[in-house]
Protein backbone atom coordinates (compact mmCIF):
# COMPACT_ATOMS: atom_id res chain seq x y z
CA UNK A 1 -139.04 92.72 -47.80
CA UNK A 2 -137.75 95.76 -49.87
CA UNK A 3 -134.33 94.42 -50.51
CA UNK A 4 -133.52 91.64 -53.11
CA UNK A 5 -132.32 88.30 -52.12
CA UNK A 6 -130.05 86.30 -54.22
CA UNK A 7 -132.48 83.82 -55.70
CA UNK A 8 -130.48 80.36 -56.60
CA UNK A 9 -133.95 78.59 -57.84
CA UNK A 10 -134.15 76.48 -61.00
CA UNK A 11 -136.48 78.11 -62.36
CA UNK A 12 -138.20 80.65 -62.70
CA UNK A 13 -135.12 82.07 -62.65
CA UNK A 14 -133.69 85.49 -61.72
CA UNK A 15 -134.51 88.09 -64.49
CA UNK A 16 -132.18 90.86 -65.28
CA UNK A 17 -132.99 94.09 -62.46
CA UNK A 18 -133.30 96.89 -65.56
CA UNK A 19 -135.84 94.32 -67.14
CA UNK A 20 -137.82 94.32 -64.06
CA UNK A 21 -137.05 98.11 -63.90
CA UNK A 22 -138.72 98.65 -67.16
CA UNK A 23 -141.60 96.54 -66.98
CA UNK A 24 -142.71 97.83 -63.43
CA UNK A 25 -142.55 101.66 -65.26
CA UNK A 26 -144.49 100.28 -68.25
CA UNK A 27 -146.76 98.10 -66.49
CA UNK A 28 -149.31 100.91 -65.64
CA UNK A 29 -149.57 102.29 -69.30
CA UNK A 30 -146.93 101.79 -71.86
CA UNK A 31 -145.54 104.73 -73.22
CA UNK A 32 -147.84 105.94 -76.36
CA UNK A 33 -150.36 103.78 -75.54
CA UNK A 34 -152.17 104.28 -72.73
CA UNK A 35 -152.82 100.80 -71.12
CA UNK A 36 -150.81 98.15 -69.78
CA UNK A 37 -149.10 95.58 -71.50
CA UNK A 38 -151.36 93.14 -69.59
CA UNK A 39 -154.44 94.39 -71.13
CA UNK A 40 -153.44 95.82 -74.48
CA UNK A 41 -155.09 93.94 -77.57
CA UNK A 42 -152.83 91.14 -79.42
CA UNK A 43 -154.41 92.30 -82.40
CA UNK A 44 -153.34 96.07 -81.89
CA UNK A 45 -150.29 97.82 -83.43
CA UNK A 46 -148.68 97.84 -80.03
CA UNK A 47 -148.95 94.38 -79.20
CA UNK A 48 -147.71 93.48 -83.49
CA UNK A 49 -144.74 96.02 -82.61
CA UNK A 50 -143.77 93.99 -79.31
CA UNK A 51 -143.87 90.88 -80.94
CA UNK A 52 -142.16 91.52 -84.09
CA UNK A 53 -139.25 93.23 -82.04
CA UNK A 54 -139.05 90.20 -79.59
CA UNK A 55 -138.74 87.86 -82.85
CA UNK A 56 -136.16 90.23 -84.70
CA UNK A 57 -134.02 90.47 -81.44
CA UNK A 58 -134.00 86.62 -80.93
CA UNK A 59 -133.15 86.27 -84.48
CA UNK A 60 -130.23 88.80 -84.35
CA UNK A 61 -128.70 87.40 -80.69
CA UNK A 62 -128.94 83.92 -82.95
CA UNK A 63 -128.24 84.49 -86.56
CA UNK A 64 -131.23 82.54 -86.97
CA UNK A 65 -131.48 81.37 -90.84
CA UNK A 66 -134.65 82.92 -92.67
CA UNK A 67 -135.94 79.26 -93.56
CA UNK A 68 -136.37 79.04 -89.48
CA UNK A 69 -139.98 80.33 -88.30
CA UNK A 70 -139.82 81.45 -84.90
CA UNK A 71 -143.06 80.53 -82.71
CA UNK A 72 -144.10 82.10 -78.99
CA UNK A 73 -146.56 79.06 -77.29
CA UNK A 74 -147.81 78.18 -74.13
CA UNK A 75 -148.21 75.24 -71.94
CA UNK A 76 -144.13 74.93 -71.28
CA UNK A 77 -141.60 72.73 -72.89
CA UNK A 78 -143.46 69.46 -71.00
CA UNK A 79 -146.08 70.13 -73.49
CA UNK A 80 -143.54 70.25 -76.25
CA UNK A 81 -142.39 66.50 -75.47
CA UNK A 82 -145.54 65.68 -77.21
CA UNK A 83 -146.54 68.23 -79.65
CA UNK A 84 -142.91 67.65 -80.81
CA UNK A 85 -144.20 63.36 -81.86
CA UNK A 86 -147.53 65.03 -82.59
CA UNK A 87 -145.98 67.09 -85.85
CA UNK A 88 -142.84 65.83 -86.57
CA UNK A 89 -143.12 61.88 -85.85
CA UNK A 90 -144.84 60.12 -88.37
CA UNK A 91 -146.32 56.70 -88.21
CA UNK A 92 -144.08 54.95 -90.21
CA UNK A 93 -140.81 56.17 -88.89
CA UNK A 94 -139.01 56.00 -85.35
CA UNK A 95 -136.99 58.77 -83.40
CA UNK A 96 -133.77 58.72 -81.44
CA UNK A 97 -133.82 59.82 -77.99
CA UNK A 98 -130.54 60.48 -76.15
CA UNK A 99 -131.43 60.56 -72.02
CA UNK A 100 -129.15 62.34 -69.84
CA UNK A 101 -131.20 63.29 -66.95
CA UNK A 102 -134.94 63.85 -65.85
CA UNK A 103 -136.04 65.79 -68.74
CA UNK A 104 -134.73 63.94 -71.36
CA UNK A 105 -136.28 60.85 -69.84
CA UNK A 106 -139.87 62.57 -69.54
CA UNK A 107 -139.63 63.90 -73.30
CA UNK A 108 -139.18 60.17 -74.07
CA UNK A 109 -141.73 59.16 -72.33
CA UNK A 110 -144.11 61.48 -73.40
CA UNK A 111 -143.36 60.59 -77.22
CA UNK A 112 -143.86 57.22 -76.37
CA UNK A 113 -147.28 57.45 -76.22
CA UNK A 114 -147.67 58.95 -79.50
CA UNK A 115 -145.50 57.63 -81.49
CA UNK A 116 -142.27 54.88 -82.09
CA UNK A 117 -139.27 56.46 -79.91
CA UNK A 118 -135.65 54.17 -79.59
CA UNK A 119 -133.20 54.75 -76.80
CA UNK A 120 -130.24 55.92 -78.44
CA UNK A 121 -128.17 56.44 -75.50
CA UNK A 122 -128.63 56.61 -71.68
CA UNK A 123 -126.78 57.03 -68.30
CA UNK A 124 -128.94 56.67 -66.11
CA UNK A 125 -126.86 53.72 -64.73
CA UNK A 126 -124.63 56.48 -63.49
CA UNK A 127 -127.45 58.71 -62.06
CA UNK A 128 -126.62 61.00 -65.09
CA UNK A 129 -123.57 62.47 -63.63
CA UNK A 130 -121.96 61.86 -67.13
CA UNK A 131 -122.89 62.44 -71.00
CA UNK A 132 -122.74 59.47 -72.86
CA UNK A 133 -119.19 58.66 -75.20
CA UNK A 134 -119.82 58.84 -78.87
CA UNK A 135 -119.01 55.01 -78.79
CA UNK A 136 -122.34 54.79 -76.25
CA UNK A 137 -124.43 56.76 -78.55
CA UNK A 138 -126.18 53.92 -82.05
CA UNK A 139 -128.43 56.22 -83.81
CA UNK A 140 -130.32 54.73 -86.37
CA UNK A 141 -129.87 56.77 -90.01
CA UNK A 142 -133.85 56.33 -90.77
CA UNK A 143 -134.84 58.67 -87.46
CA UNK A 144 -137.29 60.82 -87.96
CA UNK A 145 -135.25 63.07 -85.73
CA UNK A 146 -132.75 62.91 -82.96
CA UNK A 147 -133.65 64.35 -79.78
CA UNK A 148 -131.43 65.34 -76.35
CA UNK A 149 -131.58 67.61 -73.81
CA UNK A 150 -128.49 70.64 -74.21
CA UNK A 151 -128.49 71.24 -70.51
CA UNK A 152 -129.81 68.99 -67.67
CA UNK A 153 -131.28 71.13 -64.85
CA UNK A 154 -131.50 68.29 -61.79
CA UNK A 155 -128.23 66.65 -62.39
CA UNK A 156 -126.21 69.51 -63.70
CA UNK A 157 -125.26 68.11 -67.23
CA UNK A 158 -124.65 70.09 -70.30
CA UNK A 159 -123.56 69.28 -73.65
CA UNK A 160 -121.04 71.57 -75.06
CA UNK A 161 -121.39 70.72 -78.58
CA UNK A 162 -124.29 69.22 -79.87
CA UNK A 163 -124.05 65.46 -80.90
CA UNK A 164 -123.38 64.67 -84.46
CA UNK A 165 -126.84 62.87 -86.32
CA UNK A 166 -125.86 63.06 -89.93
CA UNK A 167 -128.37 63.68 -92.46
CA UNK A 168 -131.28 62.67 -89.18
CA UNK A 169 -133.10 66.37 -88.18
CA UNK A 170 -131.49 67.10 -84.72
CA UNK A 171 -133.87 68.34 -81.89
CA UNK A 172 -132.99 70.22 -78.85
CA UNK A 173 -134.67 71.00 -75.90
CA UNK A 174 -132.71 74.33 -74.30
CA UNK A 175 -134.76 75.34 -71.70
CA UNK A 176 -132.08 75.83 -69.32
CA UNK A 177 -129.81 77.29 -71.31
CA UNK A 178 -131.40 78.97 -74.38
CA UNK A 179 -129.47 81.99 -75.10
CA UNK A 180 -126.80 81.40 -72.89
CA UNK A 181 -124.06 80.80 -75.56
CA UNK A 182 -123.85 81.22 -78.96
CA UNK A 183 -125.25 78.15 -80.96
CA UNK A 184 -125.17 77.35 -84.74
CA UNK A 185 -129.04 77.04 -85.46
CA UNK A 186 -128.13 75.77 -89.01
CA UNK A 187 -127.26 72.32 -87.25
CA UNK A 188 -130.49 71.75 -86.20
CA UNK A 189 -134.09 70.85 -87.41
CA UNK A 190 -135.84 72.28 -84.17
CA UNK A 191 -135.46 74.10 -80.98
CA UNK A 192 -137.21 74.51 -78.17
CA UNK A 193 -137.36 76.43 -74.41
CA UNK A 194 -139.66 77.28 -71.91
CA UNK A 195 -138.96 80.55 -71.06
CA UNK A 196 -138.44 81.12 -67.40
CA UNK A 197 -134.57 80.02 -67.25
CA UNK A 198 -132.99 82.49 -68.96
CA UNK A 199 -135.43 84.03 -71.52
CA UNK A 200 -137.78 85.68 -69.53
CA UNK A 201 -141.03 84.63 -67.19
CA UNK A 202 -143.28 81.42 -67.49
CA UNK A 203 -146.11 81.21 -69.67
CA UNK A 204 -143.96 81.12 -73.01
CA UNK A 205 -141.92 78.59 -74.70
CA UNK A 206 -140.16 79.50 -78.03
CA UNK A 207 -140.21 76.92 -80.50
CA UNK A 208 -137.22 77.53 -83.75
CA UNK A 209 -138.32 75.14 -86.59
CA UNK A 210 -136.85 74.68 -90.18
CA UNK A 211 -139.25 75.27 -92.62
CA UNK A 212 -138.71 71.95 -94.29
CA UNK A 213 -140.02 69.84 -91.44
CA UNK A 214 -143.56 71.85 -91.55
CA UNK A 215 -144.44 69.68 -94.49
CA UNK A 216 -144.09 66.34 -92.25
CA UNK A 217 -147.60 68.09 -89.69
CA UNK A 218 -150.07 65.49 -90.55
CA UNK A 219 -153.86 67.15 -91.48
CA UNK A 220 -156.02 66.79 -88.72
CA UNK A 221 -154.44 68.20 -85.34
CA UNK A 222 -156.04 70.20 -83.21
CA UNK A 223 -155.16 73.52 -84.61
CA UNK A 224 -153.36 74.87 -80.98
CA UNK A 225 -151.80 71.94 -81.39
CA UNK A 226 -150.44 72.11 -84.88
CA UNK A 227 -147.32 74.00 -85.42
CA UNK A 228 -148.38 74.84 -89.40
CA UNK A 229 -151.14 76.78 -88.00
CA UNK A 230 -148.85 78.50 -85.24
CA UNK A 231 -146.41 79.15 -88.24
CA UNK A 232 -149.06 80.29 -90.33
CA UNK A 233 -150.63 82.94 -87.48
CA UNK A 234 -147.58 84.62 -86.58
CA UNK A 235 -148.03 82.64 -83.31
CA UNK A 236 -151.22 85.06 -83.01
CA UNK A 237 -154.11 81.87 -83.71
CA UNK A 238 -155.50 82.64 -80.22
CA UNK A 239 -154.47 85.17 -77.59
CA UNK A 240 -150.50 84.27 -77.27
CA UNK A 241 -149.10 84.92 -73.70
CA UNK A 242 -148.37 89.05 -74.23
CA UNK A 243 -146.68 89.53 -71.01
CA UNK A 244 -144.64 86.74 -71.36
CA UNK A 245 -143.76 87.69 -74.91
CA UNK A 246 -143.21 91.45 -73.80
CA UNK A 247 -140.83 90.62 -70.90
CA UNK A 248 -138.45 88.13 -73.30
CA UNK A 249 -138.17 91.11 -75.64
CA UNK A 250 -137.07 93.28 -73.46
CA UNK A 251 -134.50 90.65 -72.35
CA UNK A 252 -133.24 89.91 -75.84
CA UNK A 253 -132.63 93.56 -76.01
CA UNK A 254 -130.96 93.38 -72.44
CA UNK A 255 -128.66 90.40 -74.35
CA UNK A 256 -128.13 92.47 -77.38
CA UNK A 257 -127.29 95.82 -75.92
CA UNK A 258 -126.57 95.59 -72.29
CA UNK A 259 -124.35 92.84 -72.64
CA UNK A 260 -123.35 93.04 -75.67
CA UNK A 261 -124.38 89.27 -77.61
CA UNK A 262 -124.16 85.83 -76.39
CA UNK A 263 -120.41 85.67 -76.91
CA UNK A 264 -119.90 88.47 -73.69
CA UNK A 265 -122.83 86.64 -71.73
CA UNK A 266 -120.66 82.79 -72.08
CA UNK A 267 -117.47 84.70 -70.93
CA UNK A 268 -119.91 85.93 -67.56
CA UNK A 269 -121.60 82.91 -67.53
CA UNK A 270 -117.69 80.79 -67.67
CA UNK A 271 -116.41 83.21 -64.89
CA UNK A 272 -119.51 83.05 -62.69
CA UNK A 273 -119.39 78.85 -62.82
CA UNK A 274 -115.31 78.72 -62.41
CA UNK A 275 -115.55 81.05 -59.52
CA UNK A 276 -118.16 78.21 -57.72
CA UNK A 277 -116.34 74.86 -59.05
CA UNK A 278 -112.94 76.40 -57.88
CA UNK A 279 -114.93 76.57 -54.47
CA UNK A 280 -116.53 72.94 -54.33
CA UNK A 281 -113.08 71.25 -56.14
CA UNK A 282 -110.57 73.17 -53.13
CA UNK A 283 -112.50 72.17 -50.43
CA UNK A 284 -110.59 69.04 -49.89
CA UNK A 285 -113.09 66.85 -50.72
CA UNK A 286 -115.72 68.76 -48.17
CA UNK A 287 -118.15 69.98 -50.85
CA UNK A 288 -118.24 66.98 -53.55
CA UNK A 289 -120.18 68.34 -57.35
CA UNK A 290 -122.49 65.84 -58.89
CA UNK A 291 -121.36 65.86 -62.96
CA UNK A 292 -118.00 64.72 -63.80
CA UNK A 293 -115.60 67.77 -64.64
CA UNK A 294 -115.42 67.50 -68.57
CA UNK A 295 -119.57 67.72 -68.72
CA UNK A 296 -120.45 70.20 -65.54
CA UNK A 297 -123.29 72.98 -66.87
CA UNK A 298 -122.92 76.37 -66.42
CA UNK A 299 -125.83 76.62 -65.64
CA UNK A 300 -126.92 74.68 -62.51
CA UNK A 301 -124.45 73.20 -60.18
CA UNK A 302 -125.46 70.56 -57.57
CA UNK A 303 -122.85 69.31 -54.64
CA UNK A 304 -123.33 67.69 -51.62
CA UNK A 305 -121.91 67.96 -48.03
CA UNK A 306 -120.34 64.89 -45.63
CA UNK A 307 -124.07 64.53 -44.26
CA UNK A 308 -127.68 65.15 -45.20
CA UNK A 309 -127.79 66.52 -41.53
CA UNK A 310 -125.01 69.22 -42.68
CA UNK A 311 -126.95 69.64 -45.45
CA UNK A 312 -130.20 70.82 -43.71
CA UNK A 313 -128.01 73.45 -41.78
CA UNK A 314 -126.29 74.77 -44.49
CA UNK A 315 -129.82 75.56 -46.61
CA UNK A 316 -131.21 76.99 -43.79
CA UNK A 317 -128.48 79.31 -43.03
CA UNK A 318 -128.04 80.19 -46.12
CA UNK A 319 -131.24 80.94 -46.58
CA UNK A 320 -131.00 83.40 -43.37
CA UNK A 321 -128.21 85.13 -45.33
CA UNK A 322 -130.34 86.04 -48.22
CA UNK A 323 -129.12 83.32 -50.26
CA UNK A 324 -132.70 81.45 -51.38
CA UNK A 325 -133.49 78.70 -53.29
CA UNK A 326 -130.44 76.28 -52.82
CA UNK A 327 -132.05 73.22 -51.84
CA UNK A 328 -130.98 70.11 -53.78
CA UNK A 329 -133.81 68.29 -56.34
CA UNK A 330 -134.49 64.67 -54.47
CA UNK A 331 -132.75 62.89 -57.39
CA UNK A 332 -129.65 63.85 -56.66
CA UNK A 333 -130.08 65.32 -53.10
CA UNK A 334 -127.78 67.75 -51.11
CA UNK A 335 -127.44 71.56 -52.84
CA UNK A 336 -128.09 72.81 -56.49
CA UNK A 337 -126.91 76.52 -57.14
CA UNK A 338 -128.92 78.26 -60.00
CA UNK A 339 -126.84 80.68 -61.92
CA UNK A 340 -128.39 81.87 -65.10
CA UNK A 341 -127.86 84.54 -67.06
CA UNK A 342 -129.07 87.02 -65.15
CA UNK A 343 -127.50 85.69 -61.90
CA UNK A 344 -125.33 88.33 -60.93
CA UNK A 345 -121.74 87.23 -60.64
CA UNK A 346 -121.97 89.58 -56.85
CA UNK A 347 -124.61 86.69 -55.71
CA UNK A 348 -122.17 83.80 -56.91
CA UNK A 349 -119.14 85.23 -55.14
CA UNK A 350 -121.30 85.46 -51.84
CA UNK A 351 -122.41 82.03 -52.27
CA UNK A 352 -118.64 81.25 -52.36
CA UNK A 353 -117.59 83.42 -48.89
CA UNK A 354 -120.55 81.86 -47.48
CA UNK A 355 -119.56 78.20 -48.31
CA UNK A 356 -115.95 78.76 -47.15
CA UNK A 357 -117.24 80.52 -43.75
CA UNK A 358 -119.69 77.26 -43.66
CA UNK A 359 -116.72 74.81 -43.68
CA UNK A 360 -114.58 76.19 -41.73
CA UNK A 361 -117.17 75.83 -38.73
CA UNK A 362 -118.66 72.34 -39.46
CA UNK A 363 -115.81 71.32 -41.22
């Protein structure tokens, strides 16, 4: 197939077409260098160049603070959920986890096993089609650190500010929508996001940490393990993921020039998700979204049909049309549209005709 599809997956998710443009003309030999990104050296001058512009980008499209180190690792932000208790969780001390969906749930339960984790908040009784009230939410002041999930990718979730946790660290895991808005890194002890939402392709996950909460890494973890010694190497301790790296600089640079910051990509991200809610919430009740209206993400929108039957025939159309990837996760069932950053708003307005045609013949 020559022609691009519209690609609605959760991840990995679409990548921006003059990013895969310029990686397909540097992939044989980058210019100067004479060698592809995939094999160059990640101790060579190129490779230092490409990571040092991927960090000073990131830091720019954030206004990341200078006492913020900003680490490239592998093994995804699953492995985070426990290098997070690993580092930052010591023995004596508890952390707050708020659960709003899957991966806030599995982040818990991964610390669990490490360390001494409280439920702080939950609504799962609701099949997390809500964010919990601040009246829901009992933190407890002693934390080591507070931890939620910005943006729920199954359920379709997404906090819009970030909860208040006092003096307590606050932790986020962005995956699905890291650098997708603006966001106030001051307000928060630690960041983290796999890659292959919005940032670029799997293999990477960028970890933001205040400087402060290096001192609490106990002695004795494994050193890929440790985020002092990740700090410490520039990320460069072992051989980092280059491509990975290479491909999210060239989208920070996409953010930064192309579109112009992450103020202009919230505006395209706003108008892309309005243009598909208007669709599901005129349909006279035929298309029904998952998350209640004040907490829908931007970034992943599930809905269902009358029937799981209707369901089946609609993905499989759709699918026919050139509109992939729309399938519903099993927790919440039905349809789940995709639409990160680098969605183009063309794909969402299809998605749209095609859902109106849709109706109007099984309606």
């Amino acid at each position: 197939m020559s022609e691009r599809i519209f690609n609605f997956s959760a991840g990995p998710g679409v990548l921006p077409e003059s990013v895969l443009k310029q990686a397909q003309r540097d992939l044989y030999a980058l210019p100067g260098v004479g060698m592809s990104i995939l094999e160059v050296s990640h101790r060579s001058a190129p490779f230092e160049t490409v990571i040092q512009e991927a960090e000073a980008d990131l830091r720019a499209l954030l206004s990341i603070p200078d006492n913020y180190k900003v680490l490239f690792m592998q093994g995804g932000a699953s492995t985070q959920f426990a290098l997070l208790a690993m580092n930052l969780l010591p023995k004596d001390k508890s952390a707050d986890y708020l659960l709003t969906g899957s991966w806030g749930a599995a982040a818990f339960k991964e610390a669990k096993k490490l360390g001494k984790v409280r439920e702080a908040a939950s609504t799962a009784d609701t099949n997390y089609n809500r964010l919990p009230a601040s009246t829901e939410i009992t933190l407890d002041p002693d934390a080591a650190f507070v931890h939620f999930t910005s943006n729920e990718t199954i359920f379709g979730v997404e906090f819009q500010d970030e909860p208040t946790s006092g003096t307590v660290p606050l932790v986020c895991d962005m995956s699905s929508n890291f650098v997708s808005r603006p966001v106030d890194v001051s307000k928060y002890g630690m960041i983290y996001a796999g890659a292959q939402k919005n940032a670029g392709p799997a293999g990477v996950t960028i970890v933001i940490l205040r400087d402060d909460l290096l001192e609490r890494v106990p002695a004795g973890l494994p050193s890929m393990f440790d985020y002092q010694v990740m700090a410490k190497n520039g990320s460069m301790y072992n051989t980092p993921p280059c491509f990975s790296i290479y491909i999210c600089g060239l989208v920070f640079k996409w953010l930064l020039h192309e579109i112009g910051g992450l103020d202009k990509v919230l505006e395209l991200n706003q108008r892309k998700a309005k243009l598909l809610y208007d669709s599901i919430d005129h349909s006279d009740g035929y298309y029904r979204g998952h998350a209640e209206t004040n907490c829908r993400s931007l970034m992943n929108v599930p809905f269902r049909l009358p029937s799981e039957e209707l369901e089946n025939q609609f993905v499989k159309e759709a699918t026919a049309a050139g509109l992939d990837g729309l399938k519903g996760h099993r927790s919440v069932g039905g349809l789940r549209a995709s639409i990160y950053n680098a969605f183009p708003e063309a794909g969402v307005a299809r998605l749209v005709s095609f859902m109106d045609e849709f109706r109007k013949r099984n309606g």
